[in-house]
N, C-alpha and C. Protein backbone atom coordinates (compact mmCIF):
# COMPACT_ATOMS: atom_id res chain seq x y z
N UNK A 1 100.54 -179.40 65.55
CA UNK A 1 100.69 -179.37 64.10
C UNK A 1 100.12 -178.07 63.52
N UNK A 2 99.09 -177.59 64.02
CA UNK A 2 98.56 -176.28 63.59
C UNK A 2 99.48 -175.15 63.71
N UNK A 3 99.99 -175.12 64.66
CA UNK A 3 100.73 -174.18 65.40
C UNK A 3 101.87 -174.41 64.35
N UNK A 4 102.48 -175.10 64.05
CA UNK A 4 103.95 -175.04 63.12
C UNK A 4 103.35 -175.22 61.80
N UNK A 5 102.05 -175.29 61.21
CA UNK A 5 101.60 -174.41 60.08
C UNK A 5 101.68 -172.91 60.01
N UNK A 6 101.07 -172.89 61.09
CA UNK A 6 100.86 -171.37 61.51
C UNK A 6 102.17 -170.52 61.09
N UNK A 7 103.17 -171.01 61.34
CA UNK A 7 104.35 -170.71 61.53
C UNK A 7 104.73 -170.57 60.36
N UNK A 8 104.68 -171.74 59.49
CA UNK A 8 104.87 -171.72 58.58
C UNK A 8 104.32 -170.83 57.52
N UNK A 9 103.24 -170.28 57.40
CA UNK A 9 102.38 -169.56 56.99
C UNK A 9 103.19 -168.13 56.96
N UNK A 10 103.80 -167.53 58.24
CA UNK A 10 104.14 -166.55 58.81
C UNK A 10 105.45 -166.41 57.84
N UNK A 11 106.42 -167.64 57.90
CA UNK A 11 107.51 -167.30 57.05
C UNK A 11 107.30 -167.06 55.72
N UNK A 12 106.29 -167.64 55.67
CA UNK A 12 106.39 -167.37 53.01
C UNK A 12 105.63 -165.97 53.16
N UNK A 13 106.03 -165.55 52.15
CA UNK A 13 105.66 -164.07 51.86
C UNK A 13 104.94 -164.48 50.58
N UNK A 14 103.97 -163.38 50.09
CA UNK A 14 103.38 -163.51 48.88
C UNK A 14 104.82 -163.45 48.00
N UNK A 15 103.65 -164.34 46.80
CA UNK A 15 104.70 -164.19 45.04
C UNK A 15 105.22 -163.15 44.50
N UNK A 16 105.87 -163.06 43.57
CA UNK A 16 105.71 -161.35 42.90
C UNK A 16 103.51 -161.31 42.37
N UNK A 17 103.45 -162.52 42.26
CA UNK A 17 101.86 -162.38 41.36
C UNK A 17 101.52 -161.85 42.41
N UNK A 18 101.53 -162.68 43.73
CA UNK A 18 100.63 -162.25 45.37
C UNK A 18 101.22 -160.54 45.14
N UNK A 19 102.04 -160.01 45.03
CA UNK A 19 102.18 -158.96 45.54
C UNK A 19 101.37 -157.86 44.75
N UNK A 20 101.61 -158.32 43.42
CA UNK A 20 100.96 -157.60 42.11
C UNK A 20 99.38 -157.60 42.34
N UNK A 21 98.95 -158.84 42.78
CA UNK A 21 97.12 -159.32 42.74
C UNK A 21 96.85 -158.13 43.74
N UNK A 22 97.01 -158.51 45.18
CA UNK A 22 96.76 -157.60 46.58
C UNK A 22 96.93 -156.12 46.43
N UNK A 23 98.39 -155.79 45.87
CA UNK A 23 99.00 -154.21 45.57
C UNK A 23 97.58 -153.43 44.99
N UNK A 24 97.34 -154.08 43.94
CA UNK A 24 96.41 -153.63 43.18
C UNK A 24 95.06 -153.75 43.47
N UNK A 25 94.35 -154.48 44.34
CA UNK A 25 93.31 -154.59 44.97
C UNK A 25 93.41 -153.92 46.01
N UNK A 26 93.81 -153.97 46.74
CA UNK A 26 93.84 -152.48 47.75
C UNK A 26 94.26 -150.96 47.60
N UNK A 27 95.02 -150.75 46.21
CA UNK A 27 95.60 -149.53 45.77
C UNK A 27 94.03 -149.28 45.56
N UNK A 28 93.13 -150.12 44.51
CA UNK A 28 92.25 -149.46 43.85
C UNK A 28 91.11 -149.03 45.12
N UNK A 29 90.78 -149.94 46.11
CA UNK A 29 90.09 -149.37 47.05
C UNK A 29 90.30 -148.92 48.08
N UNK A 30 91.83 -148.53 47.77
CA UNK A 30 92.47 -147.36 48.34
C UNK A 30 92.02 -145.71 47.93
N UNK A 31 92.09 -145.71 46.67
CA UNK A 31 91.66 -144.87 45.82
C UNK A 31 90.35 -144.65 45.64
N UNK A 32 89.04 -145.77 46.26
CA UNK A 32 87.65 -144.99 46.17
C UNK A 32 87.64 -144.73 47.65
N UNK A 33 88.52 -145.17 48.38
CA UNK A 33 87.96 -144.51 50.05
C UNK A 33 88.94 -143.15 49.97
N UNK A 34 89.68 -142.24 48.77
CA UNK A 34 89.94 -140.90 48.84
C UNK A 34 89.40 -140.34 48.22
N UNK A 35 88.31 -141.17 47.09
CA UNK A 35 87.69 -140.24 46.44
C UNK A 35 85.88 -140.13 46.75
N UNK A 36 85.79 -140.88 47.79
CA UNK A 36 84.66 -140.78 48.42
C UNK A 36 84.11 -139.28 49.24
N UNK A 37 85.45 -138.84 50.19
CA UNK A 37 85.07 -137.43 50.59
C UNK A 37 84.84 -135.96 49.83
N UNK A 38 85.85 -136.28 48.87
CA UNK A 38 86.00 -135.39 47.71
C UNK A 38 84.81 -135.27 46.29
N UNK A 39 84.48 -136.57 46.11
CA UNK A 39 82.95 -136.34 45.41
C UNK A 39 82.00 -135.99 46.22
N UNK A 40 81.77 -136.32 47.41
CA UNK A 40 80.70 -136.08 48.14
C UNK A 40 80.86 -134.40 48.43
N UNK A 41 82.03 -133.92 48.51
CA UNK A 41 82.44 -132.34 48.83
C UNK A 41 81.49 -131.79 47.68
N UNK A 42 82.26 -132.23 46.44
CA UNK A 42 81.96 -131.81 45.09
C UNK A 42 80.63 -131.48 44.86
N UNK A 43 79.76 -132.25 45.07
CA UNK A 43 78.20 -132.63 45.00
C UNK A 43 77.42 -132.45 45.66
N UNK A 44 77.55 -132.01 47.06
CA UNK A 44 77.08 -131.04 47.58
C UNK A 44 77.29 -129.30 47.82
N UNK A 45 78.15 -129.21 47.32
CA UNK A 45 78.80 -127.82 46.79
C UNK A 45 78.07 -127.06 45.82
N UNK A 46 77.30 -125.65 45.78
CA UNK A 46 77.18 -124.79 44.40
C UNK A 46 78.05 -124.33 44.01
N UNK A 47 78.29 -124.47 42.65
CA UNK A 47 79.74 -124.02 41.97
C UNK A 47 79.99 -125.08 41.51
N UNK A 48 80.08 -126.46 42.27
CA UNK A 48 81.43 -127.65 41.96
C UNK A 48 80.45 -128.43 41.07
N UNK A 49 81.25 -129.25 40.56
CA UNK A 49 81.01 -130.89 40.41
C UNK A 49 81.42 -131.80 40.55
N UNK A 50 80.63 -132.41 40.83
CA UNK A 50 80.73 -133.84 41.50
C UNK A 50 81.84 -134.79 41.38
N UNK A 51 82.22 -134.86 39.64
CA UNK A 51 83.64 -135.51 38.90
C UNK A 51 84.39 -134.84 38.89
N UNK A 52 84.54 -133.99 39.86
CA UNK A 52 85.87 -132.67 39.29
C UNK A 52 86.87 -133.68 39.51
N UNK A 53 87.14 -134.37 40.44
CA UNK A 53 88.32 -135.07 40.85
C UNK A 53 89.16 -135.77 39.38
N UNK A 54 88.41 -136.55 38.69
CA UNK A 54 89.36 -137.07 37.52
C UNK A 54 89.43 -136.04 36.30
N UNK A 55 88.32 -135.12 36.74
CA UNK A 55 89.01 -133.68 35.79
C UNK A 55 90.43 -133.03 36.35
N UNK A 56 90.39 -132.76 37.25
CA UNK A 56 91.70 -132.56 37.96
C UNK A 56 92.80 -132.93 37.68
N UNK A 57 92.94 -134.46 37.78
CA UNK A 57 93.77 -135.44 37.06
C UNK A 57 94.53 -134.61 35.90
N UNK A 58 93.25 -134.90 34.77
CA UNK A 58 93.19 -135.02 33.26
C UNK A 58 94.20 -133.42 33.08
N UNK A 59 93.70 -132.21 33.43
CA UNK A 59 94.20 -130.84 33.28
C UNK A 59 95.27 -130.27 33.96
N UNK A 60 95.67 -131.30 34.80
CA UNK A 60 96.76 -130.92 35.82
C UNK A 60 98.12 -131.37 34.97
N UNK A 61 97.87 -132.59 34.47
CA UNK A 61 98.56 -132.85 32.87
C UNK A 61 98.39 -132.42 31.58
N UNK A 62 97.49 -131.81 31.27
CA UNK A 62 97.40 -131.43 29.94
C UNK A 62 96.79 -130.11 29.83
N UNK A 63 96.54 -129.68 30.83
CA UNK A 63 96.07 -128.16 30.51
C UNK A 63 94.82 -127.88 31.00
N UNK A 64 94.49 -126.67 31.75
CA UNK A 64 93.29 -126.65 32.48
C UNK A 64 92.19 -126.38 31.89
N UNK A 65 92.63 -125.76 30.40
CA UNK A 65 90.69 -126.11 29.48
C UNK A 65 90.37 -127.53 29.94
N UNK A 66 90.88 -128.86 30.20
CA UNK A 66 90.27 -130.00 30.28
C UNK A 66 89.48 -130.27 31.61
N UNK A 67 89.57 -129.07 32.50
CA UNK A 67 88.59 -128.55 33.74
C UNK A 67 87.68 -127.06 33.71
N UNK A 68 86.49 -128.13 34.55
CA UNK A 68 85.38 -127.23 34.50
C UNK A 68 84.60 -127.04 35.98
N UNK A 69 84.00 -126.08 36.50
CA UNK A 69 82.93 -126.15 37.31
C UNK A 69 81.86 -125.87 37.13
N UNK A 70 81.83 -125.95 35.45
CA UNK A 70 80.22 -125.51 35.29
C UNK A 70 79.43 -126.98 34.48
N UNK A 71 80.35 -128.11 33.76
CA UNK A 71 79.77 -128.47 33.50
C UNK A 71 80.85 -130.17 33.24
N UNK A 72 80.71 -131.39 32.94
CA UNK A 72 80.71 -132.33 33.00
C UNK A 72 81.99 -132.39 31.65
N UNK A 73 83.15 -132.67 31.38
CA UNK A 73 84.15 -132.81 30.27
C UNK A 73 84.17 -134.54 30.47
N UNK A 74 83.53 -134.76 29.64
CA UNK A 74 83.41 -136.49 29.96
C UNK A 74 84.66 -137.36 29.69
N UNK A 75 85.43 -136.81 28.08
CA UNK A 75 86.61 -136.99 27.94
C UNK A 75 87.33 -136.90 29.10
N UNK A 76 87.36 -135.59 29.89
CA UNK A 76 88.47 -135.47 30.75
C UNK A 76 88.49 -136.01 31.85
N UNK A 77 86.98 -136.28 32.05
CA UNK A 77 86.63 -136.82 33.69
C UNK A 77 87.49 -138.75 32.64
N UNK A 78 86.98 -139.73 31.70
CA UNK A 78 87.11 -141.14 31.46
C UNK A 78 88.68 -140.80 31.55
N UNK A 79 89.63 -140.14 31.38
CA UNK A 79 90.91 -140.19 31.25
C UNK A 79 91.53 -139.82 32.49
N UNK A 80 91.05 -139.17 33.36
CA UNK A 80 91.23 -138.89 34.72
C UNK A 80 91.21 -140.31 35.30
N UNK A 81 90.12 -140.48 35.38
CA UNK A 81 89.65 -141.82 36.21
C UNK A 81 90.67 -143.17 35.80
N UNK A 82 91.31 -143.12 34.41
CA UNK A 82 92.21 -144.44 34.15
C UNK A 82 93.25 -144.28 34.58
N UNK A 83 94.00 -142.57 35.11
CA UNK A 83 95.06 -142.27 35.37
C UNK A 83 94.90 -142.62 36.91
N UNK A 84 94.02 -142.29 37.45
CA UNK A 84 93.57 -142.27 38.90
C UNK A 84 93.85 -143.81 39.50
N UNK A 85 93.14 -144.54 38.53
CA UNK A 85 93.48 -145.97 38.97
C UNK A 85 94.65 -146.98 38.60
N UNK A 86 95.25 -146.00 37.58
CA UNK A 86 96.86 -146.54 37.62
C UNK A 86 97.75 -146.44 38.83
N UNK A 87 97.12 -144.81 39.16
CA UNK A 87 97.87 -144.44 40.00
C UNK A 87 97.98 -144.62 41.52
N UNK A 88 96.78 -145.36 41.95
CA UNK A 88 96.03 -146.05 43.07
C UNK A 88 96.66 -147.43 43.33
N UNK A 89 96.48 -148.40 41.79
CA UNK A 89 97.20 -149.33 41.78
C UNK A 89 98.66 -149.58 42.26
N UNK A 90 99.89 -148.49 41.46
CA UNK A 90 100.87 -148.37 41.66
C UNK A 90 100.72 -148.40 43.37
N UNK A 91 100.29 -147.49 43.50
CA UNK A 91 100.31 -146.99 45.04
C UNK A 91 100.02 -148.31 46.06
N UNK A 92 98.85 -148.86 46.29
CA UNK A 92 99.04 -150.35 46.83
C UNK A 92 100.16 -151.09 46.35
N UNK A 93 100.66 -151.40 44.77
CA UNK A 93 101.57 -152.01 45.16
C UNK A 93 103.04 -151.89 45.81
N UNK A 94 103.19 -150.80 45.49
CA UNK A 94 104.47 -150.23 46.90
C UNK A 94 103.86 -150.39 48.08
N UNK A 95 102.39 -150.46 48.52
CA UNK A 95 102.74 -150.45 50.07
C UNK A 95 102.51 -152.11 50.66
N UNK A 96 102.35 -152.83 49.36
CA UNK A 96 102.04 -154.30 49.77
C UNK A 96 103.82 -155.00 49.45
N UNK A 97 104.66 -154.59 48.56
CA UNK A 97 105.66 -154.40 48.47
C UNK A 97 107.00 -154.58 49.71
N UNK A 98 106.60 -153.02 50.38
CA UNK A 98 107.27 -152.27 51.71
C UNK A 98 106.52 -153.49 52.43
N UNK A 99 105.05 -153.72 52.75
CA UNK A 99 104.58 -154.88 54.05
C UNK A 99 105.25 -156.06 53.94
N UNK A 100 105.52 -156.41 53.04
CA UNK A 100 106.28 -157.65 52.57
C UNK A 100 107.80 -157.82 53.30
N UNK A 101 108.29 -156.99 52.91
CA UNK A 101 109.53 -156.62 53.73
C UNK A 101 109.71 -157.08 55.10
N UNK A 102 108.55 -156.35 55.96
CA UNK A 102 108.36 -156.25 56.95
C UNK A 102 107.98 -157.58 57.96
N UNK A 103 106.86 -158.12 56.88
CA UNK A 103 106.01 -159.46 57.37
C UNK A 103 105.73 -159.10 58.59
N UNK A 104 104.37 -158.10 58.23
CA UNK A 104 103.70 -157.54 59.69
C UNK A 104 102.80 -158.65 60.29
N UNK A 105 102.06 -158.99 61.75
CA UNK A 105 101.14 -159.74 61.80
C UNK A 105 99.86 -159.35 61.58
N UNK A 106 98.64 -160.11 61.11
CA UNK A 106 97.75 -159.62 60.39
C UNK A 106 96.94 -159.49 61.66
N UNK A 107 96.62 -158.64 61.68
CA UNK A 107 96.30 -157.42 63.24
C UNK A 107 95.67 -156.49 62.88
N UNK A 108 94.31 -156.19 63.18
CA UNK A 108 93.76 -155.02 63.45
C UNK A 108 94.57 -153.39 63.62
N UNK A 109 95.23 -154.01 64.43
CA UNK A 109 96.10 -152.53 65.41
C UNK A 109 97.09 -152.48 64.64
N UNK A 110 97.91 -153.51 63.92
CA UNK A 110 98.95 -153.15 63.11
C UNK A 110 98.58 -152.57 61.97
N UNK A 111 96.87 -152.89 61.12
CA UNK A 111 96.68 -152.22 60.14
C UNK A 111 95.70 -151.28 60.55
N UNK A 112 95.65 -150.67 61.52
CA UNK A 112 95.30 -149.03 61.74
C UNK A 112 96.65 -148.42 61.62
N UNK A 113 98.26 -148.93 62.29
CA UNK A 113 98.65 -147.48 62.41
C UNK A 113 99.88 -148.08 61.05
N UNK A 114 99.77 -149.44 60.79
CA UNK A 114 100.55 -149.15 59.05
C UNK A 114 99.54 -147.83 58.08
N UNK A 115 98.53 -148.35 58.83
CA UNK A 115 97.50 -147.30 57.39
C UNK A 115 97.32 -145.80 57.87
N UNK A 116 98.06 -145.52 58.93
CA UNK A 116 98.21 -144.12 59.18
C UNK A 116 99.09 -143.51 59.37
N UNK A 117 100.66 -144.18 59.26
CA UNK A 117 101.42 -144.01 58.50
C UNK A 117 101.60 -143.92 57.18
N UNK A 118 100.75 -144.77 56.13
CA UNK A 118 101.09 -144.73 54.56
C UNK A 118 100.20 -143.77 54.32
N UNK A 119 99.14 -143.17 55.28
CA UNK A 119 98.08 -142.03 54.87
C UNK A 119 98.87 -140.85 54.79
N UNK A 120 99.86 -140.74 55.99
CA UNK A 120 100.89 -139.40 56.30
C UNK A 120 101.72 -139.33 55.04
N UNK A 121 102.41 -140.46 55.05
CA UNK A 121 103.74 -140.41 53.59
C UNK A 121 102.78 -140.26 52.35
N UNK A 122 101.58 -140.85 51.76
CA UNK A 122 101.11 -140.74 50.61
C UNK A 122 100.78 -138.99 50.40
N UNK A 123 100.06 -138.60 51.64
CA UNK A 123 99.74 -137.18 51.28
C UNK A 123 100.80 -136.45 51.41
N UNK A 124 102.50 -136.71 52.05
CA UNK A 124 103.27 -136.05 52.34
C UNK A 124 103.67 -135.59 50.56
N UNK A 125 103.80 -136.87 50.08
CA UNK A 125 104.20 -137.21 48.52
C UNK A 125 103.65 -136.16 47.59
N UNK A 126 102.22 -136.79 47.64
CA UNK A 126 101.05 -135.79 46.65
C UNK A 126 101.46 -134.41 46.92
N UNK A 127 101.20 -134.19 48.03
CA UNK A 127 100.66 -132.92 48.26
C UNK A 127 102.06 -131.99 47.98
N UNK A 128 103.00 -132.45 48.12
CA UNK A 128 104.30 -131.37 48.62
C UNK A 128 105.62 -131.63 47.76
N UNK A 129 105.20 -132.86 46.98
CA UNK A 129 106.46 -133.80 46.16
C UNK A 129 105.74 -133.52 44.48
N UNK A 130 104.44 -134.18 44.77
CA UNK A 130 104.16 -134.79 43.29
C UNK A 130 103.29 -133.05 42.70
N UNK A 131 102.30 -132.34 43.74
CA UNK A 131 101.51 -131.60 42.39
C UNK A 131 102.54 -130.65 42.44
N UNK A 132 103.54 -129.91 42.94
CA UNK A 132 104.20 -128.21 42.97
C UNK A 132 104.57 -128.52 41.08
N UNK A 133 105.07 -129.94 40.70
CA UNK A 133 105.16 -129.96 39.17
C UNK A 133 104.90 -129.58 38.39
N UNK A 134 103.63 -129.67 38.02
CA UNK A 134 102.96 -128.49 37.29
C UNK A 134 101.54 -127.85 37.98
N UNK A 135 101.42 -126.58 37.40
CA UNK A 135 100.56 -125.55 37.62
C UNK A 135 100.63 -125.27 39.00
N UNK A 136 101.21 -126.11 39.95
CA UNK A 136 101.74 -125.23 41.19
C UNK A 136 100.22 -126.10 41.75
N UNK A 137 100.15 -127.07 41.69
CA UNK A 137 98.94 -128.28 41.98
C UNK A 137 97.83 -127.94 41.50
N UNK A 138 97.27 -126.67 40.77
CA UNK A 138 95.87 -126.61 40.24
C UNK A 138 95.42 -127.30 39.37
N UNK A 139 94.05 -128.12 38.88
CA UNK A 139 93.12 -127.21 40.06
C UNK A 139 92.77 -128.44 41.11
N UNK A 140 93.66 -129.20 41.67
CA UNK A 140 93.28 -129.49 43.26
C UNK A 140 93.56 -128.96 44.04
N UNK A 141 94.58 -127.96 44.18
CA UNK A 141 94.15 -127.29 45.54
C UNK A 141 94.48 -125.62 44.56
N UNK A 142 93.73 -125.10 45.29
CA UNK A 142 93.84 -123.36 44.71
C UNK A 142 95.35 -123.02 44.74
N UNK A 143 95.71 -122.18 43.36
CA UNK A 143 96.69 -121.59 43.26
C UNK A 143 96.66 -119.96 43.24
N UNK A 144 97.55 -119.35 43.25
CA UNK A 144 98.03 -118.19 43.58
C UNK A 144 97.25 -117.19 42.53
N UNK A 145 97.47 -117.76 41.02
CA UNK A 145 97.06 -116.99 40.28
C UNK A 145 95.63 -116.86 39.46
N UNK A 146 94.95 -118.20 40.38
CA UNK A 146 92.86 -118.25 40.39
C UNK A 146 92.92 -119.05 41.96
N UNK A 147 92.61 -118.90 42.96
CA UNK A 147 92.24 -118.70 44.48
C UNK A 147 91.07 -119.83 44.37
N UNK A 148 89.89 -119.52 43.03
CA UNK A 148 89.10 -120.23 42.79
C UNK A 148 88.53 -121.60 42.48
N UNK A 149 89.93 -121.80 41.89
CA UNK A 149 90.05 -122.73 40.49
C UNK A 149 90.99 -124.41 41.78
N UNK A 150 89.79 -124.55 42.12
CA UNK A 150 90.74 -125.85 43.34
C UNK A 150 89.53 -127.05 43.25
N UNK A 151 90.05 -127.80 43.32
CA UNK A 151 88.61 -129.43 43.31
C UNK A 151 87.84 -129.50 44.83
N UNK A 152 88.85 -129.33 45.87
CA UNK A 152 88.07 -129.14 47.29
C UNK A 152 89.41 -128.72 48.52
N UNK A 153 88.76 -128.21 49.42
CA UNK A 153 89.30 -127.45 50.42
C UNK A 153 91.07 -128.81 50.88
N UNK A 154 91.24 -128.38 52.11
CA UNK A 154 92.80 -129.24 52.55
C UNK A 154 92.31 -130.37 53.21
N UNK A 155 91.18 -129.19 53.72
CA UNK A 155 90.90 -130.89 55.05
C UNK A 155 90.48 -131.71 54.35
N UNK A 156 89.09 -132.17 53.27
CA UNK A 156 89.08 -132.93 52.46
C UNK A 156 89.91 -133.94 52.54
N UNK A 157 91.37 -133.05 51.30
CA UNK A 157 92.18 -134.19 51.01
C UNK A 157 92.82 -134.75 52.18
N UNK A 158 93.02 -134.40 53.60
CA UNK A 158 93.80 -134.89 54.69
C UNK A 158 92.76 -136.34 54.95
N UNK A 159 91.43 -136.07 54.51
CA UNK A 159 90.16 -136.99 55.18
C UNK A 159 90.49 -138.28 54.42
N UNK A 160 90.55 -137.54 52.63
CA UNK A 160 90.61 -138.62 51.96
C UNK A 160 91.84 -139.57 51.61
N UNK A 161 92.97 -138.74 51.87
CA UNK A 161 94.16 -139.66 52.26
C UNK A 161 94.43 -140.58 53.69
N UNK A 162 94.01 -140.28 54.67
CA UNK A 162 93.25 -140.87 55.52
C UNK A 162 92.73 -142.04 55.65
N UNK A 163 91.61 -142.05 54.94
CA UNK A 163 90.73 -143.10 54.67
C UNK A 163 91.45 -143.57 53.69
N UNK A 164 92.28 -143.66 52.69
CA UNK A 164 92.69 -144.24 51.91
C UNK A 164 93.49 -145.19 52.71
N UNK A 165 94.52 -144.53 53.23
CA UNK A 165 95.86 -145.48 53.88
C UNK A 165 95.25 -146.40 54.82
N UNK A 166 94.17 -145.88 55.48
CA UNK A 166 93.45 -147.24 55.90
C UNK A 166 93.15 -147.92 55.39
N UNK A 167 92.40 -148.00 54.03
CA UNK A 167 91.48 -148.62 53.12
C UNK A 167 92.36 -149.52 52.78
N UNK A 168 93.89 -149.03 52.29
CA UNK A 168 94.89 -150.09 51.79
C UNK A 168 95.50 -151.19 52.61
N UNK A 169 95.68 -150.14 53.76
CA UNK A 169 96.27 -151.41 55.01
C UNK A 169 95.44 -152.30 55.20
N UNK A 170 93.65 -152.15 55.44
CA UNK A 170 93.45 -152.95 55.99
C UNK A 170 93.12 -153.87 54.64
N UNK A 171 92.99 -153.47 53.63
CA UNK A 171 92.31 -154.72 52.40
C UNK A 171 93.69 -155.43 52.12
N UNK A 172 95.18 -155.29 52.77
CA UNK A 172 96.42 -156.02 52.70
C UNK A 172 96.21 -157.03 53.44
N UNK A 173 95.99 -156.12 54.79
CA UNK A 173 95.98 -157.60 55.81
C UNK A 173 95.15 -158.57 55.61
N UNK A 174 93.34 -158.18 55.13
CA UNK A 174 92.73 -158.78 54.70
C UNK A 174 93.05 -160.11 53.88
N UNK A 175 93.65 -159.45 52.42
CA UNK A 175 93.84 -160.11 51.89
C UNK A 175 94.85 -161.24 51.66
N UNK A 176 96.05 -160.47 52.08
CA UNK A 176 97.39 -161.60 52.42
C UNK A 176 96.88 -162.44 53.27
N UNK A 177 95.62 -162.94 54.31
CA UNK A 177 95.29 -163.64 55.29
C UNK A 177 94.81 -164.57 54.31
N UNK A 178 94.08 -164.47 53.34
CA UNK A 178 93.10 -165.28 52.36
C UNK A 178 93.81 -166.30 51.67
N UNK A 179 93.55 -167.45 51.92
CA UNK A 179 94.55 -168.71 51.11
C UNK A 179 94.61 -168.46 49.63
N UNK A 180 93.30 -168.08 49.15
CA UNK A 180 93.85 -167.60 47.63
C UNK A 180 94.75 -167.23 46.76
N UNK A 181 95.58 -166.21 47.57
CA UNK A 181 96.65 -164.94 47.78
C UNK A 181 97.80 -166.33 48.05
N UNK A 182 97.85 -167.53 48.86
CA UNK A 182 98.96 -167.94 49.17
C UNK A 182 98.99 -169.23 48.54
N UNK A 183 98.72 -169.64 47.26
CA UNK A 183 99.00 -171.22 46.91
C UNK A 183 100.49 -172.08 47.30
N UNK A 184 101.56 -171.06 47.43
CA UNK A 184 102.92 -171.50 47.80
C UNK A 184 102.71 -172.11 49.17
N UNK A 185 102.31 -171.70 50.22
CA UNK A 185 102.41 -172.18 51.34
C UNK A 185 101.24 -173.42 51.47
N UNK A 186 99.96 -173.03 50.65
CA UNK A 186 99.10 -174.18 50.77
C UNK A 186 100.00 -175.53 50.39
N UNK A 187 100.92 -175.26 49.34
CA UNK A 187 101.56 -176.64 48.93
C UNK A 187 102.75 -177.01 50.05
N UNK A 188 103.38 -176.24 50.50
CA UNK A 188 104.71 -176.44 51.81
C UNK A 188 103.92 -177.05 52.67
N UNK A 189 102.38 -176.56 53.28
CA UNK A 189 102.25 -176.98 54.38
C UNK A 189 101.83 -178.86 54.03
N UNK A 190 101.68 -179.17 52.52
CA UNK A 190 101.23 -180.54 52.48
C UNK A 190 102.54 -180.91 52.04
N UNK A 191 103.71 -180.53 51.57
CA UNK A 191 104.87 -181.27 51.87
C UNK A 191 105.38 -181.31 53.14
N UNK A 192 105.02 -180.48 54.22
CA UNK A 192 105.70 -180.57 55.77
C UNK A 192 104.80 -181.87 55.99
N UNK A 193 103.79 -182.09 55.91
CA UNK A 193 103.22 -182.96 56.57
C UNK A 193 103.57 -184.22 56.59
N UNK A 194 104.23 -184.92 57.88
CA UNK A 194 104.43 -186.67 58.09
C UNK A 194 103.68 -187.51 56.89
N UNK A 195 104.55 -188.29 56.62
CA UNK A 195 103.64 -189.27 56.05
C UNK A 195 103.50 -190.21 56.50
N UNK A 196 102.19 -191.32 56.16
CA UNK A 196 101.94 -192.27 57.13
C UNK A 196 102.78 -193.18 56.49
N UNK A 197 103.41 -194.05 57.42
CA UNK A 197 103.78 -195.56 56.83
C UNK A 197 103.09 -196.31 56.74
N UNK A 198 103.19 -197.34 55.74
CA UNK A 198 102.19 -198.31 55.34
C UNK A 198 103.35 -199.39 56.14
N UNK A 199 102.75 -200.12 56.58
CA UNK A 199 103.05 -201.38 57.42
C UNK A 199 102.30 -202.90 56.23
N UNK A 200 102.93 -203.89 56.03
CA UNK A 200 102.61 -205.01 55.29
C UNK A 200 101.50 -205.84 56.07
N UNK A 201 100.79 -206.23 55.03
CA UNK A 201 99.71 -207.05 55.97
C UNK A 201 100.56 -208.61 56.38
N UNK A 202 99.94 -208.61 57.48
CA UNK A 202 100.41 -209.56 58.42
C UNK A 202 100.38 -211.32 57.56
């Protein structure tokens, strides 16, 4: 009987809610395991700071007065950071989305190399799709016409996309495992279940 729960389990896929709840819980700590290498770059660096990252954000859209390396744009860093985690969010939920599709097994080994695959395509995206848009990606990575003017070196971001696509895979598998995430199947598996017959007293 376990075993054809089990099974059962395997066939339902999360809700659109399951997909929306998880997407977004792993996008977002998707998004502090890339911005973990990159503040830590920042902050140990003379010259940098520490928040450059959601300054980055903020000026890469609206103009690079809203970045600094000398001193803290608090505006630009709180508006960075809401864009950052929209954009984190979005991001888990396409890759909880795409897993869905798939109905991977919740595996260690499957969520190392899903998450190093979505590490390759996410930075393929960013890096080569999403910043050439404007300013030619500054200031996250140095441009042509200030050399200077960059949030942190390549490898960095290779580290922190990296750790991200892990971060997401594995808080998917994690989480799609968690009955919380699955009330649909909690209820199938108590409609599969035999019912007893009542027999009349003798």
């Amino acid at each position: 009987m376990d075993t054809l729960h089990s099974d059962a389990r395997e066939e339902h896929g999360l809700s659109s809610r399951g997909i929306l709840a998880v997407g977004v819980t792993a996008g977002l700590l998707g998004g502090i395991a890339l911005a973990v290498p990159v503040v830590i770059w920042d902050w140990v660096r003379t010259g940098q700071r520490a928040l450059e990252l959601p300054m980055a954000v903020t000026s890469w859209l609206f103009g690079l007065d809203h970045f600094s390396h000398d001193e803290n744009l608090w505006g630009s860093i709180v508006v960075g950071a809401i864009l950052l985690a929209v954009y984190w969010a979005v991001s888990g939920i396409a890759f909880t989305a795409v897993a869905e599709r798939v109905r991977p097994p919740l595996q260690t080994a499957w969520a190392i190399v899903a998450g190093a695959a979505w590490s390759f395509a996410s930075f393929i995206f960013f890096w080569y799709m999403l910043l050439p848009i404007a300013r030619d990606g500054a200031p996250f990575r140095a441009a042509p016409f200030d050399p200077l003017l960059y949030t942190a070196p390549n490898w960095v971001w290779i580290l922190g996309f990296t750790l991200s696509g892990l971060a997401i895979a594995g808080s998917y598998a994690a989480l799609r495992g968690s009955p919380a995430f699955r009330p649909e199947e909690r209820r199938a598996d108590r409609v599969d279940e035999p019912r007893t017959r009542l027999h009349p007293a003798a």
